[in-house]
Every structure is written in structure tokens, then in C-alpha cells.
N, C-alpha and C. Protein backbone atom coordinates (compact mmCIF):
# COMPACT_ATOMS: atom_id res chain seq x y z
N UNK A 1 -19.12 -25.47 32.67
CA UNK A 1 -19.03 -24.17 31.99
C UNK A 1 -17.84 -24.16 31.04
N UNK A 2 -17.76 -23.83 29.93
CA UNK A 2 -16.81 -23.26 29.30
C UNK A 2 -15.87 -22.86 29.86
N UNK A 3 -14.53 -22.50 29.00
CA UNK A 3 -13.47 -22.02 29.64
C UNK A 3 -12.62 -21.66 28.29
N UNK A 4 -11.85 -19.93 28.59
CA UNK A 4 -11.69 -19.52 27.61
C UNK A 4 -9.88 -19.60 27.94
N UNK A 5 -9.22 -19.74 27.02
CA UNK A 5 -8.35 -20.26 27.20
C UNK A 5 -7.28 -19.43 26.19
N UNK A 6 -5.39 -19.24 26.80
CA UNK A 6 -4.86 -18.74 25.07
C UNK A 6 -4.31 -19.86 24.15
N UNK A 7 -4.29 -19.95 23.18
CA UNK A 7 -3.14 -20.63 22.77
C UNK A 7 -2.19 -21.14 23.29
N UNK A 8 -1.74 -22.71 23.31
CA UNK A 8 -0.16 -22.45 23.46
C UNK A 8 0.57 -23.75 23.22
N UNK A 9 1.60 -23.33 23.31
CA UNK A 9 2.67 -24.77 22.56
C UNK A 9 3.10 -25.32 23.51
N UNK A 10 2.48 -27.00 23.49
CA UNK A 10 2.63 -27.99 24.38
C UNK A 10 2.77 -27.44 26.15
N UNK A 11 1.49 -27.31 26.22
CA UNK A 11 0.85 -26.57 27.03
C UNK A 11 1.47 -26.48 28.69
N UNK A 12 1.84 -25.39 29.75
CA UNK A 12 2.86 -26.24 30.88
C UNK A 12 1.21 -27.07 31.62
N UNK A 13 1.56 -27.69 32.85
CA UNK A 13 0.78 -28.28 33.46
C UNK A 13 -0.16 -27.48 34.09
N UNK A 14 -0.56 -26.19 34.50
CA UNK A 14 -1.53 -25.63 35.06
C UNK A 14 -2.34 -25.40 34.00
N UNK A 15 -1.68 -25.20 32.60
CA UNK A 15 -3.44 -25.23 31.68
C UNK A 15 -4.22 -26.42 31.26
N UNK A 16 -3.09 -27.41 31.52
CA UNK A 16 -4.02 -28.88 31.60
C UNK A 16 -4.76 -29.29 32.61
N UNK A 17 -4.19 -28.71 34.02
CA UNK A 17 -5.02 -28.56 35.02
C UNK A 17 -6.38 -28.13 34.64
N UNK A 18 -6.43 -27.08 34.27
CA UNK A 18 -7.80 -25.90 34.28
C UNK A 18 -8.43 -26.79 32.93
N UNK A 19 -7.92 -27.50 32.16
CA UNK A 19 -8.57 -28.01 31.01
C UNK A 19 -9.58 -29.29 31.34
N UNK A 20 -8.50 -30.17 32.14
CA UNK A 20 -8.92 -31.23 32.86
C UNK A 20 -10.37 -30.99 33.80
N UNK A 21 -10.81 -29.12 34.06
CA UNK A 21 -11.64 -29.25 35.20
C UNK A 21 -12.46 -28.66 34.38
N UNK A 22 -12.33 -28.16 32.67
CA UNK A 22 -13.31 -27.50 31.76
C UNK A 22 -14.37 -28.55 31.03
N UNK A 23 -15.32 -28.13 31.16
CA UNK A 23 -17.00 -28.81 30.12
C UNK A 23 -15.95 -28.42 28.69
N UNK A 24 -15.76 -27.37 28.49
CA UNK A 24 -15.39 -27.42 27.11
C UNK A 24 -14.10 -26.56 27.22
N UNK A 25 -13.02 -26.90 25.99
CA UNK A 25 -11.87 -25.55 26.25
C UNK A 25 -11.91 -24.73 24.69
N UNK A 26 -12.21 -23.41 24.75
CA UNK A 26 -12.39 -22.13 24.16
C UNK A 26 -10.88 -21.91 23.52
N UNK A 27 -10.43 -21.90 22.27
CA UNK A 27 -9.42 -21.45 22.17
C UNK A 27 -9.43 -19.80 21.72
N UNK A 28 -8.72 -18.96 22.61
CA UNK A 28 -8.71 -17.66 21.72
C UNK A 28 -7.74 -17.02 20.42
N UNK A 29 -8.46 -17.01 19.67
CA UNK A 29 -7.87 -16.66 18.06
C UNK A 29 -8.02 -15.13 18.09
N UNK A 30 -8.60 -14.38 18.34
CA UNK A 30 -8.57 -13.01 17.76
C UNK A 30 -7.73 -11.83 18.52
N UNK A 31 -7.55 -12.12 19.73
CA UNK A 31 -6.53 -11.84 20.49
C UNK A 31 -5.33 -11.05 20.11
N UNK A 32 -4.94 -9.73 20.59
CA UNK A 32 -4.26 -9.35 19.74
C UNK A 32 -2.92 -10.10 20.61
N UNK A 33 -1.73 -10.28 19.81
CA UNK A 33 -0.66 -11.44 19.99
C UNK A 33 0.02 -10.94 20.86
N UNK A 34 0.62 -11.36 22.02
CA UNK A 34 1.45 -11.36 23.07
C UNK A 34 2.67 -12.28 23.16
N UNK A 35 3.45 -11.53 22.99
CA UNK A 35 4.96 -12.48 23.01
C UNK A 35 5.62 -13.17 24.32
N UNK A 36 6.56 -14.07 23.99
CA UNK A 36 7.34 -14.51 25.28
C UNK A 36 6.02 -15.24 26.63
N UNK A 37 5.06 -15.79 25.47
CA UNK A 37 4.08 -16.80 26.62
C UNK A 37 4.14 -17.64 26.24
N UNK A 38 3.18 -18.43 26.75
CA UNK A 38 3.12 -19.91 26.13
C UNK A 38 2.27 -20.26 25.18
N UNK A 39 1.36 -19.28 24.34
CA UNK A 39 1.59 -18.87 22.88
C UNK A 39 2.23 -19.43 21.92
N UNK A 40 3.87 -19.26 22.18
CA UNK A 40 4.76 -19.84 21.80
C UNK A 40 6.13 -20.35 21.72
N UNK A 41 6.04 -20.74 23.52
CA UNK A 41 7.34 -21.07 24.12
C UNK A 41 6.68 -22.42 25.19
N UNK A 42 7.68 -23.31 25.49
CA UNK A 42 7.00 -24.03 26.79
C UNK A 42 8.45 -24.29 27.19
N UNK A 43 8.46 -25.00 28.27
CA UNK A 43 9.53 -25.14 29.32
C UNK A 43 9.86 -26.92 29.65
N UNK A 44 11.20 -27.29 29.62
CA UNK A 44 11.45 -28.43 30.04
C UNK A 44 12.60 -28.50 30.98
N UNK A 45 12.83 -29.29 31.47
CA UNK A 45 13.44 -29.96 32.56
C UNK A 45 14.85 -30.16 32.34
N UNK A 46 15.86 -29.80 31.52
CA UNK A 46 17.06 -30.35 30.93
C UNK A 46 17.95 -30.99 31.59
N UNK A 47 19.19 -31.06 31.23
CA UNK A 47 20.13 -31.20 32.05
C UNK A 47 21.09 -30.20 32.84
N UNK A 48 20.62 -28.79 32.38
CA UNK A 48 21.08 -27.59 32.93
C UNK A 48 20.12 -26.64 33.63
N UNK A 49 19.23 -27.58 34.11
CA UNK A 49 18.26 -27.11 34.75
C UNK A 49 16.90 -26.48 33.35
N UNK A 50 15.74 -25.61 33.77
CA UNK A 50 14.83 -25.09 32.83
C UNK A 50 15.17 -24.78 31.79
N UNK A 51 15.03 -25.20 30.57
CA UNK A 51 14.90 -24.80 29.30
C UNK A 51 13.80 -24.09 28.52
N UNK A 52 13.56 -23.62 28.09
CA UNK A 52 12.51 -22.40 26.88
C UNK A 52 12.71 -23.37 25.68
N UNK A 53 11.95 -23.24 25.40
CA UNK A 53 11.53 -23.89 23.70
C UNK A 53 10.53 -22.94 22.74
N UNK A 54 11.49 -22.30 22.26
CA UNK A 54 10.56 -20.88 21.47
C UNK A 54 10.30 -21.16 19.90
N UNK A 55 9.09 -21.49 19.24
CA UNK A 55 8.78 -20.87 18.01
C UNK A 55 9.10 -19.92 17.69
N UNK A 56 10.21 -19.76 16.60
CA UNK A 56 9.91 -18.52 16.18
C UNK A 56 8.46 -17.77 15.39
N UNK A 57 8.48 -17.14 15.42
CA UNK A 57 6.99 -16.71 14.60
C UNK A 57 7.09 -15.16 13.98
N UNK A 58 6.44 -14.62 13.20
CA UNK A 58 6.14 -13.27 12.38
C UNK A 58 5.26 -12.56 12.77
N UNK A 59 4.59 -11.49 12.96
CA UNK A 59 3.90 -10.76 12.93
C UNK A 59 3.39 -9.98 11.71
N UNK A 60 2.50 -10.35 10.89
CA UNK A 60 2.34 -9.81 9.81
C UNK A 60 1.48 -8.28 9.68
N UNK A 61 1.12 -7.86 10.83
CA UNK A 61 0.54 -6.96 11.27
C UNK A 61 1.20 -6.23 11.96
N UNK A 62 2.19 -6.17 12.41
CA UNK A 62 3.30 -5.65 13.70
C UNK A 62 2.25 -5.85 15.05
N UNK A 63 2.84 -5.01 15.98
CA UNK A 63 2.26 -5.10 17.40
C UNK A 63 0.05 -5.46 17.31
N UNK A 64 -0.19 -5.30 15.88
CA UNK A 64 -1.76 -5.08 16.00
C UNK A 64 -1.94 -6.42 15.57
N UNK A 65 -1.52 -7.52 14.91
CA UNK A 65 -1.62 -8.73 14.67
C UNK A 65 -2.00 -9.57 15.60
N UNK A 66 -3.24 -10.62 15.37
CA UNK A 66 -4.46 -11.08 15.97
C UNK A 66 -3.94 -12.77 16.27
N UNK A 67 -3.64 -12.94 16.96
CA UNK A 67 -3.35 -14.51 17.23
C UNK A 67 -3.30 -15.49 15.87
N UNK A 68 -4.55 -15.34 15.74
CA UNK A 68 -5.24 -16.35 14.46
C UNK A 68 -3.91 -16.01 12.90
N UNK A 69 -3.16 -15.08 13.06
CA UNK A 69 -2.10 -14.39 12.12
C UNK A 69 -1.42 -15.00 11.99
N UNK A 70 -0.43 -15.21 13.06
CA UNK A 70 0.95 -15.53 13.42
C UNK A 70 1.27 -16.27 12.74
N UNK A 71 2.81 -16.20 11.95
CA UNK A 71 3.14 -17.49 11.43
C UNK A 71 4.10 -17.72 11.47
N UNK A 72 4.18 -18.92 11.53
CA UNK A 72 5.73 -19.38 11.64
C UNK A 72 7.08 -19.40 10.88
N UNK A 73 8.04 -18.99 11.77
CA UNK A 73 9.43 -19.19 10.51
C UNK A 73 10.06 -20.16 10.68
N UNK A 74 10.55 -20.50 9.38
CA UNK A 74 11.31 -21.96 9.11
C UNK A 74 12.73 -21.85 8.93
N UNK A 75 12.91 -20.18 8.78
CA UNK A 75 14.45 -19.95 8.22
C UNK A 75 15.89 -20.52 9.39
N UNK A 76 15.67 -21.20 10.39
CA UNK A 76 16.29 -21.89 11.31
C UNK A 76 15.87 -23.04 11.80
N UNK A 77 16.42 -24.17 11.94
CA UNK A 77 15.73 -25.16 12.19
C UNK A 77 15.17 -25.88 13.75
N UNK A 78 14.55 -25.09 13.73
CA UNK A 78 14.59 -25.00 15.17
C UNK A 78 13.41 -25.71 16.05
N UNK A 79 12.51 -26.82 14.75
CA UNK A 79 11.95 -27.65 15.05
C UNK A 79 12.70 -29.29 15.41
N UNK A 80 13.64 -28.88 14.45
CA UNK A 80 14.85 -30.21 14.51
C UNK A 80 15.49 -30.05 16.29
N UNK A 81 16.53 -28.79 16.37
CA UNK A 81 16.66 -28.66 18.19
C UNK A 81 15.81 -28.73 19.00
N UNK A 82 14.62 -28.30 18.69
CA UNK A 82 13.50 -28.84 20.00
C UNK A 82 13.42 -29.83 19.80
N UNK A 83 13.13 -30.79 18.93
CA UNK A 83 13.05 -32.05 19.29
C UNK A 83 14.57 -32.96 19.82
N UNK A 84 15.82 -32.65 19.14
CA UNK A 84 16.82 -33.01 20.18
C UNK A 84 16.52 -32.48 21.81
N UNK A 85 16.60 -31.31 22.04
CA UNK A 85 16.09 -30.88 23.72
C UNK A 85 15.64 -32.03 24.19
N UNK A 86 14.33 -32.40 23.38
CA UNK A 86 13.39 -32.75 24.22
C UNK A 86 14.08 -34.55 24.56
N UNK A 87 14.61 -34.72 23.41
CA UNK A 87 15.40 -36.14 23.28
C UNK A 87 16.15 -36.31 24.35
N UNK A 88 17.15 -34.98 24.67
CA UNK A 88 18.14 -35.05 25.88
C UNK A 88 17.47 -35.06 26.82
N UNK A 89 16.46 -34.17 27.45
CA UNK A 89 16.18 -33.98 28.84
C UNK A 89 15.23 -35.26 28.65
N UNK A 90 14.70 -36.19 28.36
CA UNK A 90 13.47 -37.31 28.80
C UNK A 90 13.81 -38.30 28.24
N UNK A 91 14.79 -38.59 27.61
CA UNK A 91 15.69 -40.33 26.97
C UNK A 91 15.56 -41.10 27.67
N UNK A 92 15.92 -41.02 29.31
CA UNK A 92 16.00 -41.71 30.12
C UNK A 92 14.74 -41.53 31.26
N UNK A 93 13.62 -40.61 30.71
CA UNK A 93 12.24 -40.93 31.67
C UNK A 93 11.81 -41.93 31.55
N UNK A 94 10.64 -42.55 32.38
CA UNK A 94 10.31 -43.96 32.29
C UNK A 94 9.10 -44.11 31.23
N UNK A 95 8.82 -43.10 30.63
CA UNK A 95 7.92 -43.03 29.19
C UNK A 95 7.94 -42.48 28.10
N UNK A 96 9.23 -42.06 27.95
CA UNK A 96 9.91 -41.48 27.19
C UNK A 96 9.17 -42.70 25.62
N UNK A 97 10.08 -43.65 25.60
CA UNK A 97 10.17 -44.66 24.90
C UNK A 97 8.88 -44.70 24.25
N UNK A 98 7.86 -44.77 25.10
CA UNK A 98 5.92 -44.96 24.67
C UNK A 98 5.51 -44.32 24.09
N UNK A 99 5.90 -42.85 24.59
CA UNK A 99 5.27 -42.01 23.92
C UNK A 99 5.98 -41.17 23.12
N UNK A 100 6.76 -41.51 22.62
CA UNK A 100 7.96 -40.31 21.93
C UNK A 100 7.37 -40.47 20.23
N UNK A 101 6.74 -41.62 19.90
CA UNK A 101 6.23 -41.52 18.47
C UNK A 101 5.01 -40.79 18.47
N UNK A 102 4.40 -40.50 19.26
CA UNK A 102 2.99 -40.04 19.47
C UNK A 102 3.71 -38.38 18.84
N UNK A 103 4.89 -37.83 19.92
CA UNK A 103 4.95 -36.41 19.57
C UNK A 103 5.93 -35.79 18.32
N UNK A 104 6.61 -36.87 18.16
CA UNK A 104 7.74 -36.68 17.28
C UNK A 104 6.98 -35.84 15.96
N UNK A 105 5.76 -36.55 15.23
CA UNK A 105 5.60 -36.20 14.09
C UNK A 105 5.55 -34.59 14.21
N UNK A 106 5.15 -33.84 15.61
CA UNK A 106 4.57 -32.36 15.70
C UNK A 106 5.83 -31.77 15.05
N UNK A 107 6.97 -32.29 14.71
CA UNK A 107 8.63 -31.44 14.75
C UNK A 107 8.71 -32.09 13.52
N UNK A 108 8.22 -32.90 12.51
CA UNK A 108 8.50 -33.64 11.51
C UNK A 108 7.70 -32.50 10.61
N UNK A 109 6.53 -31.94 10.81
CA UNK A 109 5.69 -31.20 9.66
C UNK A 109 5.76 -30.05 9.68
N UNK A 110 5.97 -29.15 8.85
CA UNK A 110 5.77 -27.69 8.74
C UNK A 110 4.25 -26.85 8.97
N UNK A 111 4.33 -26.23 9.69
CA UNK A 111 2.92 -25.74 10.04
C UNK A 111 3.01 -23.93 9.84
N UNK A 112 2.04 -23.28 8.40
CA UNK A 112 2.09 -22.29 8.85
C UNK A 112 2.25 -21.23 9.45
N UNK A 113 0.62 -21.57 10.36
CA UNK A 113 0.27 -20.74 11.16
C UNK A 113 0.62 -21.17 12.82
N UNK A 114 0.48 -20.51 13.76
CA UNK A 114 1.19 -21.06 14.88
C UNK A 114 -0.29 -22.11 15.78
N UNK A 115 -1.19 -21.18 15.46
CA UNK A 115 -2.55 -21.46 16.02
C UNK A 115 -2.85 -23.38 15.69
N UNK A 116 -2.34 -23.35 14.25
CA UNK A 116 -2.97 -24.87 13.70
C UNK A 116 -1.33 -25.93 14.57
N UNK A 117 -0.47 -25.19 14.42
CA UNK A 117 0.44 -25.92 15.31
C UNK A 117 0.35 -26.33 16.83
N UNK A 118 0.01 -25.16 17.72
CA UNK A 118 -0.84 -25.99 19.02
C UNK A 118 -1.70 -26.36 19.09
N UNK A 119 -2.94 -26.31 17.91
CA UNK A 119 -4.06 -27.51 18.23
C UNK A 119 -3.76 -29.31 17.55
N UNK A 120 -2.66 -28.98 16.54
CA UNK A 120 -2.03 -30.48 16.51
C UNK A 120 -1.21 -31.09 18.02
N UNK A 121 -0.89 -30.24 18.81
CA UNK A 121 0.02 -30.57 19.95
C UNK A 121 -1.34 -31.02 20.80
N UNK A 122 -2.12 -30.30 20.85
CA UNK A 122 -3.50 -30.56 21.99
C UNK A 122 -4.15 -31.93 21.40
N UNK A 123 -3.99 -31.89 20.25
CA UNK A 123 -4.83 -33.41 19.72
C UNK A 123 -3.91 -34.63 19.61
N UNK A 124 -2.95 -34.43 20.37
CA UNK A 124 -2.06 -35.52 20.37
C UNK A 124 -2.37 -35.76 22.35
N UNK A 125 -2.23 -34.66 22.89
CA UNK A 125 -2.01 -34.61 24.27
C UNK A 125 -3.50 -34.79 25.26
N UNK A 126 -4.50 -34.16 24.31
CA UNK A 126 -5.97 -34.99 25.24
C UNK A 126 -5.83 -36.51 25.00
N UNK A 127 -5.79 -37.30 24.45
CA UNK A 127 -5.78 -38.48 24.16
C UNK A 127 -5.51 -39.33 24.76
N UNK A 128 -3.49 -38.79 25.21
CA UNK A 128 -2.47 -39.44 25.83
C UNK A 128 -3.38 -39.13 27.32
N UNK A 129 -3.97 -38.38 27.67
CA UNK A 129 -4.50 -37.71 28.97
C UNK A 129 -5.85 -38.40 29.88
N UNK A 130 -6.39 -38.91 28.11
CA UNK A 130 -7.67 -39.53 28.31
C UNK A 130 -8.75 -38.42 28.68
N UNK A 131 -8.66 -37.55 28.26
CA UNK A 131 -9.20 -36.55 28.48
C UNK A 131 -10.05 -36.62 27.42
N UNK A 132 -11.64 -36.05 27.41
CA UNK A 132 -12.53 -35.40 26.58
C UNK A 132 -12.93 -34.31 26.57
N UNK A 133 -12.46 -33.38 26.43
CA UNK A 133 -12.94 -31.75 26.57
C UNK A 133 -13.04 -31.53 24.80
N UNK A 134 -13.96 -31.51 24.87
CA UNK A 134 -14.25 -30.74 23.43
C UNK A 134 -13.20 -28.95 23.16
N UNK A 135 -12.78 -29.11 21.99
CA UNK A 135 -11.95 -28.12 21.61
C UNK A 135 -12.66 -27.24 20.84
N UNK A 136 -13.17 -25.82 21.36
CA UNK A 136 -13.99 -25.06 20.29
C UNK A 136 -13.01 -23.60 19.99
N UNK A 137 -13.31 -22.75 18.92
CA UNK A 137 -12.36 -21.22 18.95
C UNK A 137 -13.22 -20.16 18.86
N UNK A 138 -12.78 -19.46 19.26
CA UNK A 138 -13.43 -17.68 19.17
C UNK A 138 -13.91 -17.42 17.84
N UNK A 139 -15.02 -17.08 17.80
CA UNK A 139 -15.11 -16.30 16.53
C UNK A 139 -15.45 -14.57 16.13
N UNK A 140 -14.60 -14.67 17.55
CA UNK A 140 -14.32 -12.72 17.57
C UNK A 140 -13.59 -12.72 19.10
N UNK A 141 -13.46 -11.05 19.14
CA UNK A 141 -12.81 -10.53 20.17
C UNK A 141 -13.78 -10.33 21.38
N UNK A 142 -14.07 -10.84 22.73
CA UNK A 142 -14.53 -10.27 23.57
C UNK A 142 -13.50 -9.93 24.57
N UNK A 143 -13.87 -8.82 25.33
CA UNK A 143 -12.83 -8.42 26.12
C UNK A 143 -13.87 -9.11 27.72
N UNK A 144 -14.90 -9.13 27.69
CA UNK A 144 -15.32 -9.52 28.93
C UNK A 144 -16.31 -10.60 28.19
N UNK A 145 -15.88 -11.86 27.86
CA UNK A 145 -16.94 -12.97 27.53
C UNK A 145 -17.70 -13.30 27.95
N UNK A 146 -19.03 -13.70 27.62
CA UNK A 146 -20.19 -14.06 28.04
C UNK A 146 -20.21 -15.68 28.57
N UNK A 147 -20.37 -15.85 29.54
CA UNK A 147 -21.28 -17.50 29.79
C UNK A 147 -19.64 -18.31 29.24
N UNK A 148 -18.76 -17.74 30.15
CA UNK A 148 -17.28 -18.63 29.99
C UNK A 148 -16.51 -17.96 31.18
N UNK A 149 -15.43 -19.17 31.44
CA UNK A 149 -14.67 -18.83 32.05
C UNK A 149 -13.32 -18.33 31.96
N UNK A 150 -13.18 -17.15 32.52
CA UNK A 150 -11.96 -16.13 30.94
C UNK A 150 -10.99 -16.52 32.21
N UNK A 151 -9.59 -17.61 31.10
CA UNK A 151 -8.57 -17.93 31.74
C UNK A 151 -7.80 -17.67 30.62
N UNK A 152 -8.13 -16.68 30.46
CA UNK A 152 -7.02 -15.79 28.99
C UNK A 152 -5.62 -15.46 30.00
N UNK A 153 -5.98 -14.45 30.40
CA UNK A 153 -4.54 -13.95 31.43
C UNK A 153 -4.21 -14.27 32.61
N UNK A 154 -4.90 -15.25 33.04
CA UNK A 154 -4.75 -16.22 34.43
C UNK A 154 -3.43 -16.91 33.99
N UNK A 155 -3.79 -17.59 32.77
CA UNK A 155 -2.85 -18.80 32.05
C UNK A 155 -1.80 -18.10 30.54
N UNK A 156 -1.87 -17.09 30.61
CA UNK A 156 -1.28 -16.22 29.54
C UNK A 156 -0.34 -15.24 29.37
N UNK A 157 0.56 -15.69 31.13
CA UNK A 157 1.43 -14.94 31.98
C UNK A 157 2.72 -15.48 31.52
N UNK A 158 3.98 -14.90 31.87
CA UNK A 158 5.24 -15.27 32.24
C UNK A 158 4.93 -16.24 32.70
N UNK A 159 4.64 -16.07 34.36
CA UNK A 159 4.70 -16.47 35.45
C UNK A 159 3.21 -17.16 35.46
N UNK A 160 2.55 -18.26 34.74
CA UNK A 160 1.40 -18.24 35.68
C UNK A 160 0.89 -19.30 36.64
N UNK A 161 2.04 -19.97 36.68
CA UNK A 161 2.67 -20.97 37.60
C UNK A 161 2.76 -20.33 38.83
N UNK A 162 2.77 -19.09 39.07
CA UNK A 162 3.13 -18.74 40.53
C UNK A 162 1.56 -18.64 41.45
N UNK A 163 0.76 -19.20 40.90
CA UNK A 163 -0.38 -19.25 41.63
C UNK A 163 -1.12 -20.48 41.70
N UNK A 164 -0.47 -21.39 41.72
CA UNK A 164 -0.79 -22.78 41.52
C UNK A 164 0.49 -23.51 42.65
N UNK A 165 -0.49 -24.58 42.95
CA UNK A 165 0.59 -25.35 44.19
C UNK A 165 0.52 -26.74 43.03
N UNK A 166 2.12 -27.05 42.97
CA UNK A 166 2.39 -28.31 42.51
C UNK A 166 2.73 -29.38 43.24
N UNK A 167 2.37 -30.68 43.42
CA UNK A 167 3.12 -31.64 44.27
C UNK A 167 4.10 -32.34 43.65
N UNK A 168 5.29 -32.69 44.32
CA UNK A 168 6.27 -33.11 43.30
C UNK A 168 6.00 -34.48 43.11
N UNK A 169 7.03 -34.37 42.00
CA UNK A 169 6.55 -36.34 41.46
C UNK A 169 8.57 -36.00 41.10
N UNK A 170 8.95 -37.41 41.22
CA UNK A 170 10.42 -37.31 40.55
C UNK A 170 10.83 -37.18 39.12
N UNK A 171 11.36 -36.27 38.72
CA UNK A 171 11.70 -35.81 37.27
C UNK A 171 13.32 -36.18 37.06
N UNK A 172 13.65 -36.30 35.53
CA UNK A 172 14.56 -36.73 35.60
C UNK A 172 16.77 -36.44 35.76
N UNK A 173 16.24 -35.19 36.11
CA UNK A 173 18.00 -34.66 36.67
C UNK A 173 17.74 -34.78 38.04
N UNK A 174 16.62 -35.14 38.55
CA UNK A 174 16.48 -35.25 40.15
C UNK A 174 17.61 -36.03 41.13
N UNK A 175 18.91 -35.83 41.65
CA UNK A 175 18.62 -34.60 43.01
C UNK A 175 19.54 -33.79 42.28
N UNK A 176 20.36 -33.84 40.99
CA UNK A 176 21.49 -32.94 40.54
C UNK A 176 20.07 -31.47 40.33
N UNK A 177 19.15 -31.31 40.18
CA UNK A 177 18.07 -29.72 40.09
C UNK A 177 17.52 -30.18 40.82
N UNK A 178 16.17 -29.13 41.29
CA UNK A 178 15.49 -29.50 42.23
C UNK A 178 14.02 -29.73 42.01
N UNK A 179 13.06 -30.34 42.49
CA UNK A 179 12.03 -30.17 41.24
C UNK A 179 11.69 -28.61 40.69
N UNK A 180 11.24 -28.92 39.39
CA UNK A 180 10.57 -27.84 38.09
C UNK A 180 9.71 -27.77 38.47
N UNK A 181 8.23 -27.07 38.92
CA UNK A 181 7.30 -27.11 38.91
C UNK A 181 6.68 -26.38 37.75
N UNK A 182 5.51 -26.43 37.42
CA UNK A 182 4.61 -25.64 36.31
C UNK A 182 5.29 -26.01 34.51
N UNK A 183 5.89 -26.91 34.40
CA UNK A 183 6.72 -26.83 32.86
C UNK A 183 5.55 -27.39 31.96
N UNK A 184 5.98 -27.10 30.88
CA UNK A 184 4.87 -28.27 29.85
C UNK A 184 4.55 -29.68 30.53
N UNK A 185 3.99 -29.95 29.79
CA UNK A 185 2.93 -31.43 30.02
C UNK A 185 3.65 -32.40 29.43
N UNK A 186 4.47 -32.29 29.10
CA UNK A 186 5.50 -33.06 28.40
C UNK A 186 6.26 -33.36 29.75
N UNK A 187 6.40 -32.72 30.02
CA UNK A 187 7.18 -33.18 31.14
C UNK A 187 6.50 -34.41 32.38
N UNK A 188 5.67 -34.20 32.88
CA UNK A 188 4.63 -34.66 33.28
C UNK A 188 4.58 -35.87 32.86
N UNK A 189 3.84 -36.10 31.64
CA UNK A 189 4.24 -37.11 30.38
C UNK A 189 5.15 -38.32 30.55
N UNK A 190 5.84 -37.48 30.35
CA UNK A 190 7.55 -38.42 29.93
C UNK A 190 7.71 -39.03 31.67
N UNK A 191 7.35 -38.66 32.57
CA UNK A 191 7.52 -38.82 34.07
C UNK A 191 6.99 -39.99 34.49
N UNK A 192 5.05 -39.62 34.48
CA UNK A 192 4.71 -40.32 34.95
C UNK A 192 3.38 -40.91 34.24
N UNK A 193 3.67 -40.92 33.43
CA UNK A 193 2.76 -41.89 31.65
C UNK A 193 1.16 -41.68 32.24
N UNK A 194 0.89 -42.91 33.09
CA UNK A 194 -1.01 -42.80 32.87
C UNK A 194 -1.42 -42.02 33.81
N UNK A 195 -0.51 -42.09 35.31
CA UNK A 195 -0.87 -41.47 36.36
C UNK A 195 -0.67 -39.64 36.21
N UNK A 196 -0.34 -39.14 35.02
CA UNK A 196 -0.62 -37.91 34.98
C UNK A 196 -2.01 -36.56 34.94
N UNK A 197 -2.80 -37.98 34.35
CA UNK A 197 -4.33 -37.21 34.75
C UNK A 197 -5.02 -37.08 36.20
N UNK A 198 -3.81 -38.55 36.61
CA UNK A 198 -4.59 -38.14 38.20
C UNK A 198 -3.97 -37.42 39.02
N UNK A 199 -2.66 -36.36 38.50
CA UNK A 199 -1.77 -35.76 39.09
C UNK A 199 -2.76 -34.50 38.90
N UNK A 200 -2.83 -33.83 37.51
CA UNK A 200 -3.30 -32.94 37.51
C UNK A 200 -4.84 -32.48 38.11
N UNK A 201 -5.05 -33.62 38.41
CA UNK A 201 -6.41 -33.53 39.81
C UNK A 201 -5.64 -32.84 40.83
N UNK A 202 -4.76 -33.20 41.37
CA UNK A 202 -3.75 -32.77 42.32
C UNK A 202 -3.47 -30.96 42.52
N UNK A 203 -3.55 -30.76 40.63
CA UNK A 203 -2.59 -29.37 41.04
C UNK A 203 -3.82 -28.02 41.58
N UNK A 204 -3.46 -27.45 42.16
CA UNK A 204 -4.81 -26.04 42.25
C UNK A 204 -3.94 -24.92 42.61
């Protein structure tokens, strides 16, 4: 079955979970925009424990502006610091090295809109995943979708990690923090390279 899904930037591990178990993943575009999700923030592992990694973005509509809108600002460089972040907290993971050209270019190009920016992050990250889920988008608003599985606000939370059991794997400030559970897939990633698809079998 389908599976309807929000947006989001470098996705944490429970929506790769639910992606990993989708026939197809639904992206929603018409959506009116919700801030402070993973939309357009994801989470890493640092050396000071959890980090946020926020796009900035615009609203060209104010509060009524539709996902598919959003665009990004450049007036700070704040594609250059996420990619240092990401340099500090996983330099020293054991796949850091492999895969760090795969993601680098996402922080090298300017991207509009925010929408075309996480489906360049997703077409870098099924791959690395070995994953085939076909990537399709909304071409309107349903509030109760037909013949899909609506993981709009399941996965479109603060928190939506708090309903998911993670098993730990060792990350890399491990024992100075304690494990992170639920962060981007990056994290994951940088951890534990091929065996991450068979982790996220793991998570429920």
C-alpha cells in the first residue's frame, strides 16, 4: 500500500523505517506548512550531545503557505555550518570517509524551494539504503486520503520518535552521551554503513 508521508530534511530513522516497509512513499506538497519538524530540521549526534540542523526557510504566504512554497534563505550560510556539524560529530564514524562524497554535494548547491531540497537528500539516501520505494507527490490536499497510508502526523511531530522502540547500535561520543535514539539517517549511516537497512527492519 502506499504511504503518505511529510517532507523532510535528511530524514530521522523512524521515517526510513516506515519507508523501508512502504510499496510506494507519497510525498505531501500541498500541506499547509508546519514549522520546527522535520520539514526542515533533522538531528545529529554531536559532541555536546543532540544537535538541530535547521533550514532556514520563508513563508511567502504567511501562516497559509502550502509546503510545495517554502523557500529557502541563503542570507546566512548555514549550509556551509551544517555541513561542518556534520563533519564534527561523524569524522571519526566508521563510514564517515565512504560516504561523505555521496552527501556533501546536498550543502554545495543552492536549492530554492525546500521541497526539491529533501527529495535531492532522499535520492542520495534510498540508494545508499538499497532501497526501492518509488517516490511519488500529492497533487492536492486530502485531509483523509484515499487507498494510502496517512503517516503525515505520525512522522510530522516534534516528538515522533516517542513511539517507536530503537535498538542501540554504538554511535560516536559513546559512553561520554548516551545513545540518541530516533536522529536522522545520517546518523545511522555514518555508524553502521550497509547494515543499516537491516537495522531499520529492527525499529517498530
Amino acid at each position: 500500500m502506499p504511504s503518505l508521508f511529510p517532507t523532510a530534511f535528511l530524514p530521522p530513522v523512524q521515517y526510513m523505517a516506515e519507508a523501508a516497509r512502504s510499496d510506494t512513499l507519497v510525498i505531501e506538497d500541498f500541506e499547509t506548512y508546519r514549522k520546527q519538524t522535520c520539514r526542515n530540521h533533522c538531528e545529529i549526534a554531536g559532541p555536546n550531545g543532540r544537535q538541530i540542523l535547521t533550514v532556514p526557510v520563508t513563508k511567502p504566504e504567511g501562516n497559509h503557505t502550502r509546503t510545495r512554497d517554502i523557500r529557502i534563505l541563503y542570507d546566512q550560510p548555514w549550509h556551509i555550518l551544517h555541513w561542518r556539524s556534520i563533519e564534527t560529530a561523524y569524522n571519526n564514524s566508521p563510514f564517515f570517509l565512504f560516504y561523505q562524497d555521496a552527501f556533501r554535494p546536498l550543502f554545495e548547491k543552492r536549492f530554492t524551494f525546500l521541497i526539491d531540497l529533501n527529495q535531492a537528500g532522499m535520492e542520495i539516501i534510498l540508494p545508499i539504503l538499497n532501497l526501492r520505494v518509488p517516490i511519488a507527490h500529492t497533487l492536492r490536499y486530502e485531509a483523509i486520503p484515499d487507498g494510502s497510508s496517512d503517516l503525515r502526523q505520525k512522522l510530522g511531530t516534534k516528538h515522533s520518535s516517542a513511539s517507536y522502540h530503537f535498538p542501540k547500535y554504538s554511535q560516536v561520543f559513546f559512553p561520554k552521551h548516551p545513545f540518541h535514539p530516533g536522529l536522522s539517517i545520517l546518523d545511522t549511516i555514518f555508524n553502521l554503513g550497509p547494515e543499516t537497512k537491516e537495522y531499520l527492519n529492527s525499529v517498530r
